[in-house]
PDB file of N, CA and C in Angstrom:
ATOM      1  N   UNK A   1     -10.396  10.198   3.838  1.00  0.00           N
ATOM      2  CA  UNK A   1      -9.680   9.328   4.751  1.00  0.00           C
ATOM      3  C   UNK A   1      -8.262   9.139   4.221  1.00  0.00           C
ATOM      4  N   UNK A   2      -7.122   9.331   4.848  1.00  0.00           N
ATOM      5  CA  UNK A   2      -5.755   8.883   5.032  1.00  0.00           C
ATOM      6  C   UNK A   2      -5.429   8.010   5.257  1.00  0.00           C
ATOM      7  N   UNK A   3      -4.802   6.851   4.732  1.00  0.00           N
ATOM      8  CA  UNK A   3      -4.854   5.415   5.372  1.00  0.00           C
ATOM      9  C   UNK A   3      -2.733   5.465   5.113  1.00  0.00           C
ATOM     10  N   UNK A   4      -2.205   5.189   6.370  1.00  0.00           N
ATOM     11  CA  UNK A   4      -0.554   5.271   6.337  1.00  0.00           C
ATOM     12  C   UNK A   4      -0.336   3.449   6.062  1.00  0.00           C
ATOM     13  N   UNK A   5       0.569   2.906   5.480  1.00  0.00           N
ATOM     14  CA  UNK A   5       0.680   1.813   5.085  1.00  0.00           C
ATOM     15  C   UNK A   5       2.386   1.314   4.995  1.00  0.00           C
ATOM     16  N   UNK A   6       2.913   0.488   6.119  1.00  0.00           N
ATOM     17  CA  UNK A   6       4.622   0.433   5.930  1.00  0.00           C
ATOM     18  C   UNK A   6       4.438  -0.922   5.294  1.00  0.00           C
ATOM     19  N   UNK A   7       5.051  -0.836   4.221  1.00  0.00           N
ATOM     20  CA  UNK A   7       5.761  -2.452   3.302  1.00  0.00           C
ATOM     21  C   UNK A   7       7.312  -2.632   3.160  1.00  0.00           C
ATOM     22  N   UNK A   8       6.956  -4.096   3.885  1.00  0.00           N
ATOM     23  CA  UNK A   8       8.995  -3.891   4.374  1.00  0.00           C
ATOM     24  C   UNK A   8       8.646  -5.483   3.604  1.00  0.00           C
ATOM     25  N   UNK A   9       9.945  -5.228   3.260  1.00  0.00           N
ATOM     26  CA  UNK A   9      10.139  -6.539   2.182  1.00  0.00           C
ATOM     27  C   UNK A   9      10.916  -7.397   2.703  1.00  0.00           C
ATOM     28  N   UNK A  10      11.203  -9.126   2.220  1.00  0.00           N
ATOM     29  CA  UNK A  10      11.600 -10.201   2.736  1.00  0.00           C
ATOM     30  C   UNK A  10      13.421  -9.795   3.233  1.00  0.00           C
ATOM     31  N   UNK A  11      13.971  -8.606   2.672  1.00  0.00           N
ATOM     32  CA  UNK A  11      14.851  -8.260   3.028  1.00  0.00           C
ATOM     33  C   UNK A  11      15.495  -7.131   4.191  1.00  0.00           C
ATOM     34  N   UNK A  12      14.199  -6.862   4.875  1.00  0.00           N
ATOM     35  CA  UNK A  12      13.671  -6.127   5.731  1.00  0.00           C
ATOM     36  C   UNK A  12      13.843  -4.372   5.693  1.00  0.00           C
ATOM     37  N   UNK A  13      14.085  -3.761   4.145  1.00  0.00           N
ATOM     38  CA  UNK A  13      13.877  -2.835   3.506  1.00  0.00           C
ATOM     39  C   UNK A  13      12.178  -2.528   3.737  1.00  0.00           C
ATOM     40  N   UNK A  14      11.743  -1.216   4.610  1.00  0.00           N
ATOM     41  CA  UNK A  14      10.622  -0.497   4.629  1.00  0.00           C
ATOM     42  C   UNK A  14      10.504   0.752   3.866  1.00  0.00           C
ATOM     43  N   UNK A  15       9.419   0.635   3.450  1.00  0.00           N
ATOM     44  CA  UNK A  15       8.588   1.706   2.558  1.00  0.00           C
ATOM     45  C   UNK A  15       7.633   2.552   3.646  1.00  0.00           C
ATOM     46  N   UNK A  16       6.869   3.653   3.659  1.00  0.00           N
ATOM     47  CA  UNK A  16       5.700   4.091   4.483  1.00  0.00           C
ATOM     48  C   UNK A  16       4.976   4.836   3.488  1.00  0.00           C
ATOM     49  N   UNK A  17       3.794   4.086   2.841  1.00  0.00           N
ATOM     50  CA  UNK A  17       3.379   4.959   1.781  1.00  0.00           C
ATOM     51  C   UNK A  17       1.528   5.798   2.549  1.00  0.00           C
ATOM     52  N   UNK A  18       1.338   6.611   1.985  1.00  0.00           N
ATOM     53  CA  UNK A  18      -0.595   7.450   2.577  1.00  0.00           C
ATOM     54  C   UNK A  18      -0.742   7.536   1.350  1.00  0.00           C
ATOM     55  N   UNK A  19      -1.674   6.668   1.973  1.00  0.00           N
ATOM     56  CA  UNK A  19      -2.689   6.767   1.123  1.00  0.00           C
ATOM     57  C   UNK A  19      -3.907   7.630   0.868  1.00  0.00           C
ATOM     58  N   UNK A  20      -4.355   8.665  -0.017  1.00  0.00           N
ATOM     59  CA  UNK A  20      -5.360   9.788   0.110  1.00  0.00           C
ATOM     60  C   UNK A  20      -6.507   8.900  -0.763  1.00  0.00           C
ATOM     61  N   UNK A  21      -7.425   8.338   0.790  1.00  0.00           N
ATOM     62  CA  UNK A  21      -8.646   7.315  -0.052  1.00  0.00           C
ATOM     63  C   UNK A  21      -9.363   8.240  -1.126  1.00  0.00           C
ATOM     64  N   UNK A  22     -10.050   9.398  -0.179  1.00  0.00           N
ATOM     65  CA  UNK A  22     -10.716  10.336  -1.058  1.00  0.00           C
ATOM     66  C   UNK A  22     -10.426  11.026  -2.262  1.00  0.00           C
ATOM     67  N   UNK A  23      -9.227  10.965  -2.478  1.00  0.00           N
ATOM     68  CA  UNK A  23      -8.710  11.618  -3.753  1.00  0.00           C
ATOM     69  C   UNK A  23      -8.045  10.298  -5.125  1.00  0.00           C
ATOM     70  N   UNK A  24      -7.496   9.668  -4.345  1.00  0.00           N
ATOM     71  CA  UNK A  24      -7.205   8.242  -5.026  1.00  0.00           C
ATOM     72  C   UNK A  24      -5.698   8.425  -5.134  1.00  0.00           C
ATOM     73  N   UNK A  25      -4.536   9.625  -4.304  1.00  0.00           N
ATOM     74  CA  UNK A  25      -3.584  10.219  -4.603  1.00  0.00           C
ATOM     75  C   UNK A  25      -2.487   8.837  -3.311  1.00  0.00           C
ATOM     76  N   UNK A  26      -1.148   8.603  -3.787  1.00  0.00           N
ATOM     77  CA  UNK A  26      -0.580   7.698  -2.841  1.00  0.00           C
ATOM     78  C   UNK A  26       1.112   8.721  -2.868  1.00  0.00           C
ATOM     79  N   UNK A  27       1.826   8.534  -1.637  1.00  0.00           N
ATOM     80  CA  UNK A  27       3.107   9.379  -1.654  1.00  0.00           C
ATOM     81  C   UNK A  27       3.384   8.407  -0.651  1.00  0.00           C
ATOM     82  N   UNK A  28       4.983   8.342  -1.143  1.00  0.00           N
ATOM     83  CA  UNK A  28       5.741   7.234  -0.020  1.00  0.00           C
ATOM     84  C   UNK A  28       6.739   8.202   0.477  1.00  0.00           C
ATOM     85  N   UNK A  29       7.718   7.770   1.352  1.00  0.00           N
ATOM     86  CA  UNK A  29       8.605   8.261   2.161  1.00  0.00           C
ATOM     87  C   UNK A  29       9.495   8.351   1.129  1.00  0.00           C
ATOM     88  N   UNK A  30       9.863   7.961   0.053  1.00  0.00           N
ATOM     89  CA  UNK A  30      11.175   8.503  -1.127  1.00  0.00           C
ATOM     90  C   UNK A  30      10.941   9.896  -1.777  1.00  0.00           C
ATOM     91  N   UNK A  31       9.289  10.126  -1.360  1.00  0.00           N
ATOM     92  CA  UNK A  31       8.710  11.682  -2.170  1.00  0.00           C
ATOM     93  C   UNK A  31       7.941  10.711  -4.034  1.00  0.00           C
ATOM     94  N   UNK A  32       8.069   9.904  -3.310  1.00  0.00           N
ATOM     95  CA  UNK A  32       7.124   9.278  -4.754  1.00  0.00           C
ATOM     96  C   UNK A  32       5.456   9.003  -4.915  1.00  0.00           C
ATOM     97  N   UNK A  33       5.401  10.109  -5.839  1.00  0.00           N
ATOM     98  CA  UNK A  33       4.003  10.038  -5.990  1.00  0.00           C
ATOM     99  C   UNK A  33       3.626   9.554  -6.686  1.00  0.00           C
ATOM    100  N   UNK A  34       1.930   9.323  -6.767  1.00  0.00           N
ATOM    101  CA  UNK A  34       1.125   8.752  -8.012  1.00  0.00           C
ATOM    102  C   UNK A  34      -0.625   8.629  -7.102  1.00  0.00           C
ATOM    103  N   UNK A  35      -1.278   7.777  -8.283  1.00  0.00           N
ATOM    104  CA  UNK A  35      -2.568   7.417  -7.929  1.00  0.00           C
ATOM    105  C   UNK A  35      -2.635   6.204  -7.437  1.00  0.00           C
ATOM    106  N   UNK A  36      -3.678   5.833  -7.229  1.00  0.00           N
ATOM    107  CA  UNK A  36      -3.882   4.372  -6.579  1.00  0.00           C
ATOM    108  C   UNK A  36      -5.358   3.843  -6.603  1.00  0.00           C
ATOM    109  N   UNK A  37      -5.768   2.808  -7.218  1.00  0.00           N
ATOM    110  CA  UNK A  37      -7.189   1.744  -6.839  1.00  0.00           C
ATOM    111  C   UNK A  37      -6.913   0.597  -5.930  1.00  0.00           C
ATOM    112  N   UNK A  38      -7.197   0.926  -4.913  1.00  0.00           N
ATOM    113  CA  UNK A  38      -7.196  -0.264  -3.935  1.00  0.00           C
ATOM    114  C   UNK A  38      -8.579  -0.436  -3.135  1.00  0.00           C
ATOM    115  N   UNK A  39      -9.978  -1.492  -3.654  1.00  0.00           N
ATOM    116  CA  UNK A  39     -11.224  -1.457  -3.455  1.00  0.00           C
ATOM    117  C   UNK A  39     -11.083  -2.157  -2.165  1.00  0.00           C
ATOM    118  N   UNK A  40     -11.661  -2.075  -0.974  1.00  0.00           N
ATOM    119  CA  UNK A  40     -11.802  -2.423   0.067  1.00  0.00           C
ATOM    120  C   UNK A  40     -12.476  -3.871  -0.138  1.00  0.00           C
ATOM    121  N   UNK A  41     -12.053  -5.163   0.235  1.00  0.00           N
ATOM    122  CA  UNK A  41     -12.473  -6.038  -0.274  1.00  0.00           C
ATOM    123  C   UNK A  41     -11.740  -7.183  -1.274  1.00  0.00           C
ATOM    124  N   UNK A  42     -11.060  -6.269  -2.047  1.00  0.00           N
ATOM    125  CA  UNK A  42      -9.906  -6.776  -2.922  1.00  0.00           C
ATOM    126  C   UNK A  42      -8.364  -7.577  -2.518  1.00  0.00           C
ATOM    127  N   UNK A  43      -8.082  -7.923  -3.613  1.00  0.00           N
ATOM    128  CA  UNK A  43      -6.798  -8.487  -3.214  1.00  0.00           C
ATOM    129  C   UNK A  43      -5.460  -7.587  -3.771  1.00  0.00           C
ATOM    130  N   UNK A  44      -6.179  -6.973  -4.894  1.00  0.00           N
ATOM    131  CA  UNK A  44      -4.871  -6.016  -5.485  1.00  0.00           C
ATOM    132  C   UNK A  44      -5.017  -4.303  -5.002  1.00  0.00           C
ATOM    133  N   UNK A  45      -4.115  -4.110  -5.068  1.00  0.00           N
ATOM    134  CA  UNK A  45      -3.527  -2.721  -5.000  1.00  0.00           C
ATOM    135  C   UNK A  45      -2.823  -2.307  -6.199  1.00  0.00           C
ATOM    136  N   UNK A  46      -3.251  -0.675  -7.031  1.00  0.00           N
ATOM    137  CA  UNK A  46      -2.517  -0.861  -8.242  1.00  0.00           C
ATOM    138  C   UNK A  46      -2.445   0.745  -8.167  1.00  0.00           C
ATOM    139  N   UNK A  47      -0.800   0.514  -8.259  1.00  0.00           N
ATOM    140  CA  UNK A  47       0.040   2.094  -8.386  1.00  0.00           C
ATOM    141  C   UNK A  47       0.654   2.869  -9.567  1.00  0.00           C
ATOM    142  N   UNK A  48       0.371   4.290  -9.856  1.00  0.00           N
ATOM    143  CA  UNK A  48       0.211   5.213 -11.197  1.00  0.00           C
ATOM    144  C   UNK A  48       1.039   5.808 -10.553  1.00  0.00           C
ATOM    145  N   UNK A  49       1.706   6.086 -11.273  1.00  0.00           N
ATOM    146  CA  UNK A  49       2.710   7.472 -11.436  1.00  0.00           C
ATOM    147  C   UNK A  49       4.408   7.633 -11.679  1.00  0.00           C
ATOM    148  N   UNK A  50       4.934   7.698 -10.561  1.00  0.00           N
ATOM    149  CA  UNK A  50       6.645   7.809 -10.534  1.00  0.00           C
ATOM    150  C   UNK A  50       7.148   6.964 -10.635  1.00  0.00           C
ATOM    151  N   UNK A  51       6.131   5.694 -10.040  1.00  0.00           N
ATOM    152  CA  UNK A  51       6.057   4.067 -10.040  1.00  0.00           C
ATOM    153  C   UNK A  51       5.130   3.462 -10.726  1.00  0.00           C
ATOM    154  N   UNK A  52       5.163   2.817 -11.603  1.00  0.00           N
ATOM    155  CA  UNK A  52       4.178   2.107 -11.654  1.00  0.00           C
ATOM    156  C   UNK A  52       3.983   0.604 -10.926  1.00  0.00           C
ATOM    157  N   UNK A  53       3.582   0.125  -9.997  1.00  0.00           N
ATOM    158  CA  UNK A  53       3.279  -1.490  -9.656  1.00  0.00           C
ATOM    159  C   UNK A  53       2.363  -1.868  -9.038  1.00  0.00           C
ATOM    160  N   UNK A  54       2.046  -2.840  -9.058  1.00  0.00           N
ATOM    161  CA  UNK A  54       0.794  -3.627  -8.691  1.00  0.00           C
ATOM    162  C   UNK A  54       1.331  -4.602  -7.430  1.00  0.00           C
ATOM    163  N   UNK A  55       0.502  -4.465  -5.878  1.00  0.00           N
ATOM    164  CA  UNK A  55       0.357  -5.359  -5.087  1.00  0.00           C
ATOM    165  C   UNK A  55      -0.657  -6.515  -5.439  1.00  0.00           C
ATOM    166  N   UNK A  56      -0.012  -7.424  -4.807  1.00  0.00           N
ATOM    167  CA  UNK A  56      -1.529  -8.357  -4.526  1.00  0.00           C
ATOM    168  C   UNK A  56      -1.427  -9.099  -3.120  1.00  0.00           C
ATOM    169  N   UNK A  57      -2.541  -8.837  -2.756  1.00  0.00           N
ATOM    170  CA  UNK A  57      -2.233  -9.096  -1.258  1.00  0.00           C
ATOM    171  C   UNK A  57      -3.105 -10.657  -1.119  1.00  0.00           C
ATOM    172  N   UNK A  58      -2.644 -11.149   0.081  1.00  0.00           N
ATOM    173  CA  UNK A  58      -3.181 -11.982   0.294  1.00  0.00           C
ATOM    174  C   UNK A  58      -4.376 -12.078   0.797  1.00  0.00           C
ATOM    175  N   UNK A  59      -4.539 -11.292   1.660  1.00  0.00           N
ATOM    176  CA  UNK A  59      -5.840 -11.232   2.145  1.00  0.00           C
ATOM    177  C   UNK A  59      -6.719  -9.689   1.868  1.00  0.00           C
ATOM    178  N   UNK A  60      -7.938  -9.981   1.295  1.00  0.00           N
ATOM    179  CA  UNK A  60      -8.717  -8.431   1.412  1.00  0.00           C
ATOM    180  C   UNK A  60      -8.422  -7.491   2.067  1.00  0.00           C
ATOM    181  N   UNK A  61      -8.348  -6.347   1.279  1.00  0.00           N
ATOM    182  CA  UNK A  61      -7.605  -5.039   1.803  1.00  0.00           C
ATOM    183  C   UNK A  61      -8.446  -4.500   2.528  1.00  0.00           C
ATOM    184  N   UNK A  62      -7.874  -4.245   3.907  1.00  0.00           N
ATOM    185  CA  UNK A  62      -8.989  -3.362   4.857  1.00  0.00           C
ATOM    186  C   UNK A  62      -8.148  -2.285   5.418  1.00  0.00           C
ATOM    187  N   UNK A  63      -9.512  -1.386   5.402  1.00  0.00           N
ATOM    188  CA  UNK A  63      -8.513   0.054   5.919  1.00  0.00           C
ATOM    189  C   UNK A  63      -8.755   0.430   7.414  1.00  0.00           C
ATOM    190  N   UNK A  64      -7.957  -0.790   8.093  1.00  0.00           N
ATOM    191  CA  UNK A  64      -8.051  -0.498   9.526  1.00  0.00           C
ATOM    192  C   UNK A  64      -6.807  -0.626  10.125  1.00  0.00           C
ATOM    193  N   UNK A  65      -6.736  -0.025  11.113  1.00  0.00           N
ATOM    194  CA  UNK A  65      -5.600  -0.002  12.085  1.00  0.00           C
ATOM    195  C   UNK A  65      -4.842  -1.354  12.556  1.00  0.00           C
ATOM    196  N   UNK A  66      -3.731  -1.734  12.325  1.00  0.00           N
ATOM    197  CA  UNK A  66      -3.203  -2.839  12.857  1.00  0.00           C
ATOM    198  C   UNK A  66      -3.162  -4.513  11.304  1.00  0.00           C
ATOM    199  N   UNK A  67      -4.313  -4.100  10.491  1.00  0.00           N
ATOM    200  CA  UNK A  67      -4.541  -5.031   9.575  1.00  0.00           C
ATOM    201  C   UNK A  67      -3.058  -5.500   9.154  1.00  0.00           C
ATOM    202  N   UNK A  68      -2.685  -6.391   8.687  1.00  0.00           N
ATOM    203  CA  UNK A  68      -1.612  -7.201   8.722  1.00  0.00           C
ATOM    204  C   UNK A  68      -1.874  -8.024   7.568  1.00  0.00           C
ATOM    205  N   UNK A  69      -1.188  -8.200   6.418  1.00  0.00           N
ATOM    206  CA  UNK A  69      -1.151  -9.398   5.140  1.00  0.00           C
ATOM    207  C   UNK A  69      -0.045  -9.239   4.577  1.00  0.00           C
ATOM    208  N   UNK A  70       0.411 -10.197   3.597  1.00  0.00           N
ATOM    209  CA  UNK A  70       1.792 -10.064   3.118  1.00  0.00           C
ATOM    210  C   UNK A  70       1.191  -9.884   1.550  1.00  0.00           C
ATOM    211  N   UNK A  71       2.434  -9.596   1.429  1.00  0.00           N
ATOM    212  CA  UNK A  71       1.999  -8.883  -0.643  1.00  0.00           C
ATOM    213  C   UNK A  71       3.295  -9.736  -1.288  1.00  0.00           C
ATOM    214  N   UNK A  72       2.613  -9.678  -2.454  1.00  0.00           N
ATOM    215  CA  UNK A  72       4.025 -10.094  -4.042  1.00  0.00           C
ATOM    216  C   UNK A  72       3.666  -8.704  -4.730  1.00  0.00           C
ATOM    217  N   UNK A  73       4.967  -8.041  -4.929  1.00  0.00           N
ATOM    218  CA  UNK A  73       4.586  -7.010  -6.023  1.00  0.00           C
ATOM    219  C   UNK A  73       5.110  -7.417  -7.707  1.00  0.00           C
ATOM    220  N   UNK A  74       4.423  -6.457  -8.207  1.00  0.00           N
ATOM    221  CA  UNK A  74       5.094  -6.787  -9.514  1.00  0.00           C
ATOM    222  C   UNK A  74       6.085  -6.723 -10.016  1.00  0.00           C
ATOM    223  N   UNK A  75       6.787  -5.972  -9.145  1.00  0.00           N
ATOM    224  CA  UNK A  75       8.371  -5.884  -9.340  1.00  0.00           C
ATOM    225  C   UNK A  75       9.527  -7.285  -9.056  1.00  0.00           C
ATOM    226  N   UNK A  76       8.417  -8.133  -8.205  1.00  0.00           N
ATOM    227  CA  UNK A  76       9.257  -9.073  -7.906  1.00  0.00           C
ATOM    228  C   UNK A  76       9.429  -8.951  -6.385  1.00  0.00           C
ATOM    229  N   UNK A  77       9.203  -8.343  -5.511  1.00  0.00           N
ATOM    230  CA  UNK A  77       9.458  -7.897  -4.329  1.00  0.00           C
ATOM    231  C   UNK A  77       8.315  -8.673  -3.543  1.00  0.00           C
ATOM    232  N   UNK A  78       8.901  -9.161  -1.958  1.00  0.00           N
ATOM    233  CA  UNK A  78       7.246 -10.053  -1.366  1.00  0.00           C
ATOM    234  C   UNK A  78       7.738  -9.138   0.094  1.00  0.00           C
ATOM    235  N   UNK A  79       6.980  -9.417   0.649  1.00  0.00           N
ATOM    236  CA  UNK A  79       7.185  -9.229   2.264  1.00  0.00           C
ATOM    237  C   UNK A  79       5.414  -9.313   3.075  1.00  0.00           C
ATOM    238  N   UNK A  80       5.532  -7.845   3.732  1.00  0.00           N
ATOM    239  CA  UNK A  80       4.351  -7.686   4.971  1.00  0.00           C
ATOM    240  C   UNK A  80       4.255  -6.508   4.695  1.00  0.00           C
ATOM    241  N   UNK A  81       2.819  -5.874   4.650  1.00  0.00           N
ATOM    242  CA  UNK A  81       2.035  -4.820   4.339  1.00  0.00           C
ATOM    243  C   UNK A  81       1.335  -4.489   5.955  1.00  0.00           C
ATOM    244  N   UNK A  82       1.457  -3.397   6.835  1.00  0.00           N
ATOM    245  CA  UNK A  82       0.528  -3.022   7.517  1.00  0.00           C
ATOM    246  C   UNK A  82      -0.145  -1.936   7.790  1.00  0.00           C
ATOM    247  N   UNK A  83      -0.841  -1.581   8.257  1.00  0.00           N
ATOM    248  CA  UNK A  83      -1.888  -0.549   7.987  1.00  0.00           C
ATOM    249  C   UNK A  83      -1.386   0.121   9.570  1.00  0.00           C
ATOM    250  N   UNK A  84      -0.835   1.299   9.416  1.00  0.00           N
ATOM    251  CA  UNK A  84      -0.440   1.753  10.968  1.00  0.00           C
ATOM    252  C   UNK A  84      -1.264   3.232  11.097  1.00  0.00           C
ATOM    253  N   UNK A  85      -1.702   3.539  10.410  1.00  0.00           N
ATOM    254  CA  UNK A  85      -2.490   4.812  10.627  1.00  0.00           C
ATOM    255  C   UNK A  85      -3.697   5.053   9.769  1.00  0.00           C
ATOM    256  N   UNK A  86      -4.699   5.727  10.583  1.00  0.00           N
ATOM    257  CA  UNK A  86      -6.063   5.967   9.383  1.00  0.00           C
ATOM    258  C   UNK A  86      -6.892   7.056  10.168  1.00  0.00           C
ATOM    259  N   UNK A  87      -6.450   8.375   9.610  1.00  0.00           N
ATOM    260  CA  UNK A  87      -7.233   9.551   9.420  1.00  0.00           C
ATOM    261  C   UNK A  87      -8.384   9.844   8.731  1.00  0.00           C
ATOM    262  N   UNK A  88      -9.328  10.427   9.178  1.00  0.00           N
ATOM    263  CA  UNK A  88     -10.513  10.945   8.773  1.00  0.00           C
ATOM    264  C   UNK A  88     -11.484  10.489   8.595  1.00  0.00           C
TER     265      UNK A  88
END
């Protein structure tokens, strides 16, 4: 499963990162890759690679269409996380 995910921050700067559930692999629109654990159920999201940072969302992460929560990352960054696409 493919899960597409835009995080636009309180400054209205968007990200569009896919997520590859089955592989655990994440790539955003800058060409930045890495891995990712994000348990369905959870509140965090936690990113390996070109980046390293950690979401935490407010509400349990679900991998459905339209899902809607806002995040603090570890970088310091907050905004709205939504789930706009989910393949396979």
């Amino acid at each position: 499963m493919k899960v597409t995910a835009k995080f636009t921050n309180t400054s209205g700067q968007a990200i569009v990162a896919t997520f590859d559930v089955a592989n655990g692999t994440v790539e955003d629109t800058t060409g930045r890759k890495g891995t990712f654990t994000a348990v369905p159920g959870s509140k965090t999201i936690q990113i390996a690679g070109d980046q390293a940072i950690t979401f935490q969302v407010q509400d349990a992460v679900q991998f459905n269409v339209g899902f809607t929560t806002g995040y603090t990352a570890s970088t310091g960054a907050s905004g709205t996380v939504v789930i706009e696409k989910v393949e396979g």
